[in-house]
PDB file of N, CA and C in Angstrom:
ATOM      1  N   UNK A   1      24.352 -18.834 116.618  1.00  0.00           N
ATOM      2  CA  UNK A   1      24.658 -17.424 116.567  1.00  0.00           C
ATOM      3  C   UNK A   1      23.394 -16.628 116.397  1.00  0.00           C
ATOM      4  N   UNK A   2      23.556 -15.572 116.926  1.00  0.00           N
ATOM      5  CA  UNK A   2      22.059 -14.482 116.819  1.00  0.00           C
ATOM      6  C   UNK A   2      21.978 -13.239 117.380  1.00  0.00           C
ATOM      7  N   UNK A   3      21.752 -12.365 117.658  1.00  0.00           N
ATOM      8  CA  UNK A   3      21.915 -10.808 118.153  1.00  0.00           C
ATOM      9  C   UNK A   3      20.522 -11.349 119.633  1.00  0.00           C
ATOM     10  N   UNK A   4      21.795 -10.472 120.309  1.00  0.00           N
ATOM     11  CA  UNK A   4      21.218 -10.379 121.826  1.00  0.00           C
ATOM     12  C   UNK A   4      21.524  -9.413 122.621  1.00  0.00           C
ATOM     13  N   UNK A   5      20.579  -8.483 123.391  1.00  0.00           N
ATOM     14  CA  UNK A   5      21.134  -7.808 124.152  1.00  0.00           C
ATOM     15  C   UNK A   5      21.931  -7.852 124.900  1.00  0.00           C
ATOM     16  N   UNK A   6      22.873  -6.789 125.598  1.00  0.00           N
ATOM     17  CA  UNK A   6      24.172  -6.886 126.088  1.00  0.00           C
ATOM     18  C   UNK A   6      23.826  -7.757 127.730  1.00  0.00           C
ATOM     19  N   UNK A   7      22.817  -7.240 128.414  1.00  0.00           N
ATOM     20  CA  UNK A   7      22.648  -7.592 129.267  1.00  0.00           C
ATOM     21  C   UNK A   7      21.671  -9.091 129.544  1.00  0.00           C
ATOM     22  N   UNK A   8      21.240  -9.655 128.441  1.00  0.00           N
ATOM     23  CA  UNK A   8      21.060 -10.730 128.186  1.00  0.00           C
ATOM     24  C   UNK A   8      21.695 -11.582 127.847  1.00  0.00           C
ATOM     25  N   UNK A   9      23.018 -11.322 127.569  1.00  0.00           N
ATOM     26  CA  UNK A   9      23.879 -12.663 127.283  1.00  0.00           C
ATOM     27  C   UNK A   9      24.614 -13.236 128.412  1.00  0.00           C
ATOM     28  N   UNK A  10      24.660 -12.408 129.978  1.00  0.00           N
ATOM     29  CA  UNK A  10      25.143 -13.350 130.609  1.00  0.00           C
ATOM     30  C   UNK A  10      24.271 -13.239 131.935  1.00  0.00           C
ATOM     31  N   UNK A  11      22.658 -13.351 131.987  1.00  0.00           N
ATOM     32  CA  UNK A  11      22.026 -13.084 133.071  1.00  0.00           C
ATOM     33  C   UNK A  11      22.219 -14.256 133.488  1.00  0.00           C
ATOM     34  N   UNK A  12      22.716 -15.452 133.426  1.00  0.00           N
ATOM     35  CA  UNK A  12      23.027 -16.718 133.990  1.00  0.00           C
ATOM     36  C   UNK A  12      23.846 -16.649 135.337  1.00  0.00           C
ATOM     37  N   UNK A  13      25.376 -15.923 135.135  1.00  0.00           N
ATOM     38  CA  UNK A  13      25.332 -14.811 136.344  1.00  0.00           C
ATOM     39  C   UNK A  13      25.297 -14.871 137.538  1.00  0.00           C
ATOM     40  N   UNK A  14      23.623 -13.927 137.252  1.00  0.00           N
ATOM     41  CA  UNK A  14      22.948 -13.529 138.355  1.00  0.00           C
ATOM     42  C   UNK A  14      21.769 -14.708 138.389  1.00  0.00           C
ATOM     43  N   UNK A  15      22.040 -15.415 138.224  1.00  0.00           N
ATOM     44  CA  UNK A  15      20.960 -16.674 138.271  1.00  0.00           C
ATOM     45  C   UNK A  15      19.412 -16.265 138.087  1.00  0.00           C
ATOM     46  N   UNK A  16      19.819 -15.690 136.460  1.00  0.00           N
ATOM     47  CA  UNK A  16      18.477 -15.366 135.551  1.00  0.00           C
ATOM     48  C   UNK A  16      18.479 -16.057 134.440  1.00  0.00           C
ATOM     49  N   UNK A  17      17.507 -16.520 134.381  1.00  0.00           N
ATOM     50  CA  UNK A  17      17.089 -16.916 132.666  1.00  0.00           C
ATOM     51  C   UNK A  17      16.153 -16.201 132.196  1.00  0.00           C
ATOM     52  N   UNK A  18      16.469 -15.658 130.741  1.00  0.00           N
ATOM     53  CA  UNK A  18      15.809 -14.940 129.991  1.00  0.00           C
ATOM     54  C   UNK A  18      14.914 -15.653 129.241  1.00  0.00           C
ATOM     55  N   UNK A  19      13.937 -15.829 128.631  1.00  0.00           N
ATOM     56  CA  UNK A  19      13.469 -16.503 127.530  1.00  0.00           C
ATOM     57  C   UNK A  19      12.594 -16.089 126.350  1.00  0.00           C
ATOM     58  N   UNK A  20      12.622 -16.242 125.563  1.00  0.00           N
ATOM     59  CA  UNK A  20      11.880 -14.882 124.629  1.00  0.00           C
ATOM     60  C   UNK A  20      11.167 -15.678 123.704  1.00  0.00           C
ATOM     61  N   UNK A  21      10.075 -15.953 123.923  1.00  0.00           N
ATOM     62  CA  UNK A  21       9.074 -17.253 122.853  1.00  0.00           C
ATOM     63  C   UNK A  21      10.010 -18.324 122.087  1.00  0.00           C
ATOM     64  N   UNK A  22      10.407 -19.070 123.678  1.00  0.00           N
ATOM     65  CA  UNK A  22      11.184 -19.987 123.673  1.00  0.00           C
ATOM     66  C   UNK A  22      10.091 -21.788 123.936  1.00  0.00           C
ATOM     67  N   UNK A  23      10.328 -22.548 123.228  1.00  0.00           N
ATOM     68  CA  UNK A  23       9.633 -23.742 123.939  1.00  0.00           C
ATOM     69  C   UNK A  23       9.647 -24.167 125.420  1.00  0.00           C
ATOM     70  N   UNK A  24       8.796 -24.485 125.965  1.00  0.00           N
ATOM     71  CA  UNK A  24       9.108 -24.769 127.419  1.00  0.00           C
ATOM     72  C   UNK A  24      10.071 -25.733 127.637  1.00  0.00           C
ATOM     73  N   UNK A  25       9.745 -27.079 126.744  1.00  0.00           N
ATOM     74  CA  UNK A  25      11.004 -27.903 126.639  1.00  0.00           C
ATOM     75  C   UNK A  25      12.752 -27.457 127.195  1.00  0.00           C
ATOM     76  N   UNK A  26      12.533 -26.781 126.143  1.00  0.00           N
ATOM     77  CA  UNK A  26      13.799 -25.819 126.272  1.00  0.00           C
ATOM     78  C   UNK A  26      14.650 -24.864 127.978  1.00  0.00           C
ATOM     79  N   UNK A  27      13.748 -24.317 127.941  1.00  0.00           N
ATOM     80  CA  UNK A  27      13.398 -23.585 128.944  1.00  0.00           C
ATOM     81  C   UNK A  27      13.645 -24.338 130.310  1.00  0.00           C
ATOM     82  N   UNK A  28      12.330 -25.428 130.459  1.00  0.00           N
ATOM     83  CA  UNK A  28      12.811 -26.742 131.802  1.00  0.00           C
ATOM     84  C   UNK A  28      14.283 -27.075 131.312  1.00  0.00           C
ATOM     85  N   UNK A  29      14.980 -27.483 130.012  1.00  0.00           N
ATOM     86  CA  UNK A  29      16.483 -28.244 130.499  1.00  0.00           C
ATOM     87  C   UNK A  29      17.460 -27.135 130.877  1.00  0.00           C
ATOM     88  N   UNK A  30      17.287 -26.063 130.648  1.00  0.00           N
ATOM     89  CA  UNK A  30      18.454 -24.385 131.585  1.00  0.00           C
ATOM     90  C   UNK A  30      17.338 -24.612 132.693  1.00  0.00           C
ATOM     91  N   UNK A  31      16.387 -24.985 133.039  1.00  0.00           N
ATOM     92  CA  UNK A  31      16.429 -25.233 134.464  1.00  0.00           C
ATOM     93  C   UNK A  31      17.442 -25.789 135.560  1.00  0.00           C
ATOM     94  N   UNK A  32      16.734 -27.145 134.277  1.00  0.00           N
ATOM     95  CA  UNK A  32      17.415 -28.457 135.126  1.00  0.00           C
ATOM     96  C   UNK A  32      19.020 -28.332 135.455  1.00  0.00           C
ATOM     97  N   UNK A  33      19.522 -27.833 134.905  1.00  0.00           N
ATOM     98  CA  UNK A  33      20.979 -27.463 135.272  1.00  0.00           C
ATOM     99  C   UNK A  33      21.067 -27.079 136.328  1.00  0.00           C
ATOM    100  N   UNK A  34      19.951 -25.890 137.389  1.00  0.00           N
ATOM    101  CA  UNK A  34      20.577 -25.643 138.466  1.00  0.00           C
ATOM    102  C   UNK A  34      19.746 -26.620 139.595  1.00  0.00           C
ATOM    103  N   UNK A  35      19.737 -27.945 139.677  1.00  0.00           N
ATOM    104  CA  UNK A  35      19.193 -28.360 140.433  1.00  0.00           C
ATOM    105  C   UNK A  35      19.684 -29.941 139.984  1.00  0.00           C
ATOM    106  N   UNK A  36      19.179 -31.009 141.017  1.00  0.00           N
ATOM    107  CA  UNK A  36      20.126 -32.129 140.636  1.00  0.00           C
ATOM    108  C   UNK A  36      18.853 -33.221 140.423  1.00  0.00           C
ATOM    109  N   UNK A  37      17.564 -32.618 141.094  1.00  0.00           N
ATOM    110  CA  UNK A  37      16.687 -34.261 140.364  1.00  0.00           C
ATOM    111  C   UNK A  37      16.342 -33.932 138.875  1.00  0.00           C
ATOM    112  N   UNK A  38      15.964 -34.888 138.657  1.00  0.00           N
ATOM    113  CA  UNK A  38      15.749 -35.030 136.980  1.00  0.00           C
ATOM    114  C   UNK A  38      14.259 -34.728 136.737  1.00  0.00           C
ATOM    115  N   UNK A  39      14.167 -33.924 135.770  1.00  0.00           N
ATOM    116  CA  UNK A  39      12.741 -33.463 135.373  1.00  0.00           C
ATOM    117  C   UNK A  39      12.068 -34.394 134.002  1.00  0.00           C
ATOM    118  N   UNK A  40      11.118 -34.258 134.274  1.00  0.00           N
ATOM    119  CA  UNK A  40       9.953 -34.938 132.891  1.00  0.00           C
ATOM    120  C   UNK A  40       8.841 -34.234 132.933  1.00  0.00           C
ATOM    121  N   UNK A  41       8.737 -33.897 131.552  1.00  0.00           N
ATOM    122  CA  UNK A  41       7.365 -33.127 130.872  1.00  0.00           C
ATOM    123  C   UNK A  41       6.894 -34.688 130.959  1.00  0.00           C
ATOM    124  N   UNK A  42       5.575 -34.576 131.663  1.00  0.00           N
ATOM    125  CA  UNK A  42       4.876 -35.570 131.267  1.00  0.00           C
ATOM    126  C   UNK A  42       3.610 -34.967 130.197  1.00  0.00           C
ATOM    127  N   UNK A  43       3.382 -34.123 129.651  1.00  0.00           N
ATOM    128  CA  UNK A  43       2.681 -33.958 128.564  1.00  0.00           C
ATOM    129  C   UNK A  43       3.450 -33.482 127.095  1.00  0.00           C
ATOM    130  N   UNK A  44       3.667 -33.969 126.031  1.00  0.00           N
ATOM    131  CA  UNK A  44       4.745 -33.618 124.905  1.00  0.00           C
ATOM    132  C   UNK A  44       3.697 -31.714 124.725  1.00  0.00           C
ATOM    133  N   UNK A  45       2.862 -31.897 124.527  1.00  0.00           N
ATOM    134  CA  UNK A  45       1.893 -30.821 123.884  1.00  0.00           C
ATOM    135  C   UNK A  45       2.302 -29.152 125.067  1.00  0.00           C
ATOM    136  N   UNK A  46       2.350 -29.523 126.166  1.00  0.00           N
ATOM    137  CA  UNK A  46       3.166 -28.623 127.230  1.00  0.00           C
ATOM    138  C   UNK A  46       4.628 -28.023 126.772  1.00  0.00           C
ATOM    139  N   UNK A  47       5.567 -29.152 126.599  1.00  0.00           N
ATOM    140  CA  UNK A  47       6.751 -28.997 126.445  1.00  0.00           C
ATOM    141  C   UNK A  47       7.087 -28.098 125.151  1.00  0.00           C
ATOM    142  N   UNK A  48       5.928 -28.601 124.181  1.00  0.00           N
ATOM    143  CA  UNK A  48       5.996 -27.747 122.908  1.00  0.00           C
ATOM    144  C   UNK A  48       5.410 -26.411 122.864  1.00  0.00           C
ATOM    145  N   UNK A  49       4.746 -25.774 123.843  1.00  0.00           N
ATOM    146  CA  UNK A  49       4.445 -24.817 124.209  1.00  0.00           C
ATOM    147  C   UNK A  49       5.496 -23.677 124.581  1.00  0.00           C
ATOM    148  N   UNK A  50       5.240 -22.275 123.666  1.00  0.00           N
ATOM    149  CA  UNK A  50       6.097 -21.343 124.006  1.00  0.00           C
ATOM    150  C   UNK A  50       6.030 -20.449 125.248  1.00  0.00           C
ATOM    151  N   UNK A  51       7.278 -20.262 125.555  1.00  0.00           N
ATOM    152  CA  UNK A  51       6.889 -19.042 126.809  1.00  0.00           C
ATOM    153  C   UNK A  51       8.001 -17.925 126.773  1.00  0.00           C
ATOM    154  N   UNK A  52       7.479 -16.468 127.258  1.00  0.00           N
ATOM    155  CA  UNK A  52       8.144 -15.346 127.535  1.00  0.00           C
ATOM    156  C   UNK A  52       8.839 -15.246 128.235  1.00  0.00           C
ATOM    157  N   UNK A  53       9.446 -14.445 129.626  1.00  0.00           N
ATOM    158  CA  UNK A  53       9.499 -14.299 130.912  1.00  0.00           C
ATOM    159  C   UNK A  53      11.255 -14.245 131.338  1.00  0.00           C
ATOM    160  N   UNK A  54      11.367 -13.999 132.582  1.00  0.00           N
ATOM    161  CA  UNK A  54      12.343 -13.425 133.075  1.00  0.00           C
ATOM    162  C   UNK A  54      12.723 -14.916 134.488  1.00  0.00           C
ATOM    163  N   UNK A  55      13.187 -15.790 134.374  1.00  0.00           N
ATOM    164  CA  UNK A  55      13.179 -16.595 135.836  1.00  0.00           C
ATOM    165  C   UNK A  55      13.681 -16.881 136.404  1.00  0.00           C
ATOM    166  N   UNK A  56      13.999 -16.813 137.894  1.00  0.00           N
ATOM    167  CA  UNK A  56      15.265 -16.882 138.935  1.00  0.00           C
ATOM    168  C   UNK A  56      15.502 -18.615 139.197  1.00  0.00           C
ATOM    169  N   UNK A  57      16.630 -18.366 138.784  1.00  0.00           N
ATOM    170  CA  UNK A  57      17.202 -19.876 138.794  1.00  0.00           C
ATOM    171  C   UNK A  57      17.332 -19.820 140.358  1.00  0.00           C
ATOM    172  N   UNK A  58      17.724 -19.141 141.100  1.00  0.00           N
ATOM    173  CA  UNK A  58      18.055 -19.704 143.006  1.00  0.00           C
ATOM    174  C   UNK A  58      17.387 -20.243 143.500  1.00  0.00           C
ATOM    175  N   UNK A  59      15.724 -20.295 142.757  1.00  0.00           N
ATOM    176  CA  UNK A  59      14.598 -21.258 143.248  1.00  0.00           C
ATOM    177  C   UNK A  59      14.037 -22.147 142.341  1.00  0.00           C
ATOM    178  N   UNK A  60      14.632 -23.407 141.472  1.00  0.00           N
ATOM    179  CA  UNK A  60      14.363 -23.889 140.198  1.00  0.00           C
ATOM    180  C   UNK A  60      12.969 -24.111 140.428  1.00  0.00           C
ATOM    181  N   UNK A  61      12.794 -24.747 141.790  1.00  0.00           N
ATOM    182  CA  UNK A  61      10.942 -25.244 141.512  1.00  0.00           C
ATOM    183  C   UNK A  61       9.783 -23.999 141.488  1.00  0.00           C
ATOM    184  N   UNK A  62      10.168 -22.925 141.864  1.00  0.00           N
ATOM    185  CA  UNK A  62       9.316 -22.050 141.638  1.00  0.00           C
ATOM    186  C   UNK A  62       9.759 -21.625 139.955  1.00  0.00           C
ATOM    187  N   UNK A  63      10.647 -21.691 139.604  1.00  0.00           N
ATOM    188  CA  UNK A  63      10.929 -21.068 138.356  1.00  0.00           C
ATOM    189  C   UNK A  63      10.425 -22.179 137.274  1.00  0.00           C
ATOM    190  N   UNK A  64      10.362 -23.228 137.712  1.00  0.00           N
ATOM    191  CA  UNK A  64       9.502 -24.313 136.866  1.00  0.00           C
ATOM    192  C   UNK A  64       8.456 -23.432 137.050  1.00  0.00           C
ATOM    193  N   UNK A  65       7.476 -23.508 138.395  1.00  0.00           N
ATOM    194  CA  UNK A  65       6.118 -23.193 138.646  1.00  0.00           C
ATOM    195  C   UNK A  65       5.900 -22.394 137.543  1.00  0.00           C
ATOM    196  N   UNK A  66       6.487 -21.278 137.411  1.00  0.00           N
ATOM    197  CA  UNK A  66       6.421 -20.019 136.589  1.00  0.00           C
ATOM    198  C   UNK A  66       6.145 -20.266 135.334  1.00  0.00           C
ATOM    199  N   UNK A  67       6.813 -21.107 134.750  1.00  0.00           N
ATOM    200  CA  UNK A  67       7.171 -21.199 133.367  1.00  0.00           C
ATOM    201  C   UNK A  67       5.814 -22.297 133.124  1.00  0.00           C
ATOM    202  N   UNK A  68       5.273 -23.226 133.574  1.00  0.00           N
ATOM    203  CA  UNK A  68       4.205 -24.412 133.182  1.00  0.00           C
ATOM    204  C   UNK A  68       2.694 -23.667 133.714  1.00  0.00           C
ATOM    205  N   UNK A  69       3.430 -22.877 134.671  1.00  0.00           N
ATOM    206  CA  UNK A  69       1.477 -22.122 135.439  1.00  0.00           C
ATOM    207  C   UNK A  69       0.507 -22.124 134.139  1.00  0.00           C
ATOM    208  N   UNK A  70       1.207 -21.213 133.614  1.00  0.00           N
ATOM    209  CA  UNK A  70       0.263 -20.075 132.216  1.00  0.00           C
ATOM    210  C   UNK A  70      -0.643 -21.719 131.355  1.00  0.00           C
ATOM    211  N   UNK A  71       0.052 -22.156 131.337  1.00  0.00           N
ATOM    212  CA  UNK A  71      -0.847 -23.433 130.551  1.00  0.00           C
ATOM    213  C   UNK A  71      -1.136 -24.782 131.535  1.00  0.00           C
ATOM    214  N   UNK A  72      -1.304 -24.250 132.557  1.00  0.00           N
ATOM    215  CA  UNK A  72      -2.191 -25.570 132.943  1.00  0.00           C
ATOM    216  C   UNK A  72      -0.984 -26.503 133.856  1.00  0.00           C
ATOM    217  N   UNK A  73       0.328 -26.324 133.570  1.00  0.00           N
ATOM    218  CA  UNK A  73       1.074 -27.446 134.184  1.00  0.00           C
ATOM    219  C   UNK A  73       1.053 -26.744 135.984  1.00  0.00           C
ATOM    220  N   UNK A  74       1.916 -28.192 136.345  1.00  0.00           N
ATOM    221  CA  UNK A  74       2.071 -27.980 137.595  1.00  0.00           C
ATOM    222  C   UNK A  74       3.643 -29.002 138.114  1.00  0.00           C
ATOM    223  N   UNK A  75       4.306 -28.375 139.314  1.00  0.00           N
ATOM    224  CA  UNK A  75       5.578 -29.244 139.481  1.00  0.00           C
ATOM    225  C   UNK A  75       5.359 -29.817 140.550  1.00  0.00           C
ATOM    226  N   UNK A  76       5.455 -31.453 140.359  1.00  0.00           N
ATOM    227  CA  UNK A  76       5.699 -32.295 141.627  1.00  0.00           C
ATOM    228  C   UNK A  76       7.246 -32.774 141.986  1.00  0.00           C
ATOM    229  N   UNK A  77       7.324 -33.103 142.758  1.00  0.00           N
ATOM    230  CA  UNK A  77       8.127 -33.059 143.258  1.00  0.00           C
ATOM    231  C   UNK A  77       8.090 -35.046 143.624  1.00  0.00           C
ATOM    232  N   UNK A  78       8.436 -35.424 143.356  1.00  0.00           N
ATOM    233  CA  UNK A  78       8.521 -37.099 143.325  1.00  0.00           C
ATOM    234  C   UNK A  78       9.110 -37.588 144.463  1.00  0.00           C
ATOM    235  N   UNK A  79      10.428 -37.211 144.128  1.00  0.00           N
ATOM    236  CA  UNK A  79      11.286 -38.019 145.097  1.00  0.00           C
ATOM    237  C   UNK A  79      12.338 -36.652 144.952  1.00  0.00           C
ATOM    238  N   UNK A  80      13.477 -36.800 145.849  1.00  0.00           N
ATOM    239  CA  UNK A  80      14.310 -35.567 145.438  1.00  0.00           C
ATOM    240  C   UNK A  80      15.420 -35.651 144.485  1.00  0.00           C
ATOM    241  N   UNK A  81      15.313 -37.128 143.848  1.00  0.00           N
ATOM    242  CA  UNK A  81      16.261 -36.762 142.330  1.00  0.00           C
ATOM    243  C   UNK A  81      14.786 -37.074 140.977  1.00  0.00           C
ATOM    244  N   UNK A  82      13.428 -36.790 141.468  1.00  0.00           N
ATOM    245  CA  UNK A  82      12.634 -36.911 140.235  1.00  0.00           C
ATOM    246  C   UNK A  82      11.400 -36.003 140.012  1.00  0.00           C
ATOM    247  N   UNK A  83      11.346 -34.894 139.178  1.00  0.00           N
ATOM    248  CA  UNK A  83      10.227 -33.826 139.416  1.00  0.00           C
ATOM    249  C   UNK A  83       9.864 -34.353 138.129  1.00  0.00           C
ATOM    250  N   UNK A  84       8.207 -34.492 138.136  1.00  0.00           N
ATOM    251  CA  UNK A  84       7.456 -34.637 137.000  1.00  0.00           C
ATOM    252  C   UNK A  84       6.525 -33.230 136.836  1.00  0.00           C
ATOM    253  N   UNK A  85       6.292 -32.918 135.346  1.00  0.00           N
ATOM    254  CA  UNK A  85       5.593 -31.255 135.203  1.00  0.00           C
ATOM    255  C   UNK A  85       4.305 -31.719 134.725  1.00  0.00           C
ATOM    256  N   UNK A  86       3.552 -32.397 135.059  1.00  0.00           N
ATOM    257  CA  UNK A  86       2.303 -33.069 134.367  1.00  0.00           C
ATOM    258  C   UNK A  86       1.199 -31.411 134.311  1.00  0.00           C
ATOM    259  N   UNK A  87       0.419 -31.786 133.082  1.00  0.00           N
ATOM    260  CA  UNK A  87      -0.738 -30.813 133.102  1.00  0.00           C
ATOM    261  C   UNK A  87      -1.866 -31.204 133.480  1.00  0.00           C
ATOM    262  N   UNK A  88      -2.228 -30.118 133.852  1.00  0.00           N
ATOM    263  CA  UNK A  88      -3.913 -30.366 135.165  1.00  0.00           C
ATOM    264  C   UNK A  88      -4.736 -31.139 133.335  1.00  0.00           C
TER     265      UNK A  88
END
């Protein structure tokens, strides 16, 4: 439970995620929901990293991109059920 703006509680929706100095961890698994390969932080120190931002779920791998850029990560793309987020 927690106070949230009105228009933040259901930007899911419109295939938005909100995030408000949220762990990235966090953040990649409301990714992973709209997409079907399976993701791995391959760095723990990334995953524990907070982030801001506004991100369109209709394109999960750019909305990964978005969310790992600011610190160094990057999204591969493995196979099409396995994306790893390793940092440069």
């Amino acid at each position: 439970r927690g106070h949230r703006e009105g228009a933040k509680i259901a930007a899911w929706r419109n295939r938005q995620l909100i995030a408000d100095e949220e762990r990235i961890d966090a953040v990649v698994a409301e990714i992973a929901r709209w997409q079907s390969a399976r993701i791995v932080i391959a760095d723990w120190g990334l995953g524990a990293s907070r982030v801001s931002g506004l991100y369109d779920l209709s394109d999960p791998d750019a909305a990964l991109q978005a969310v790992v850029s600011p610190y160094g990560g990057r999204v591969r793309r493995v196979t099409p059920w396995l994306t790893v987020l390793p940092s440069v």
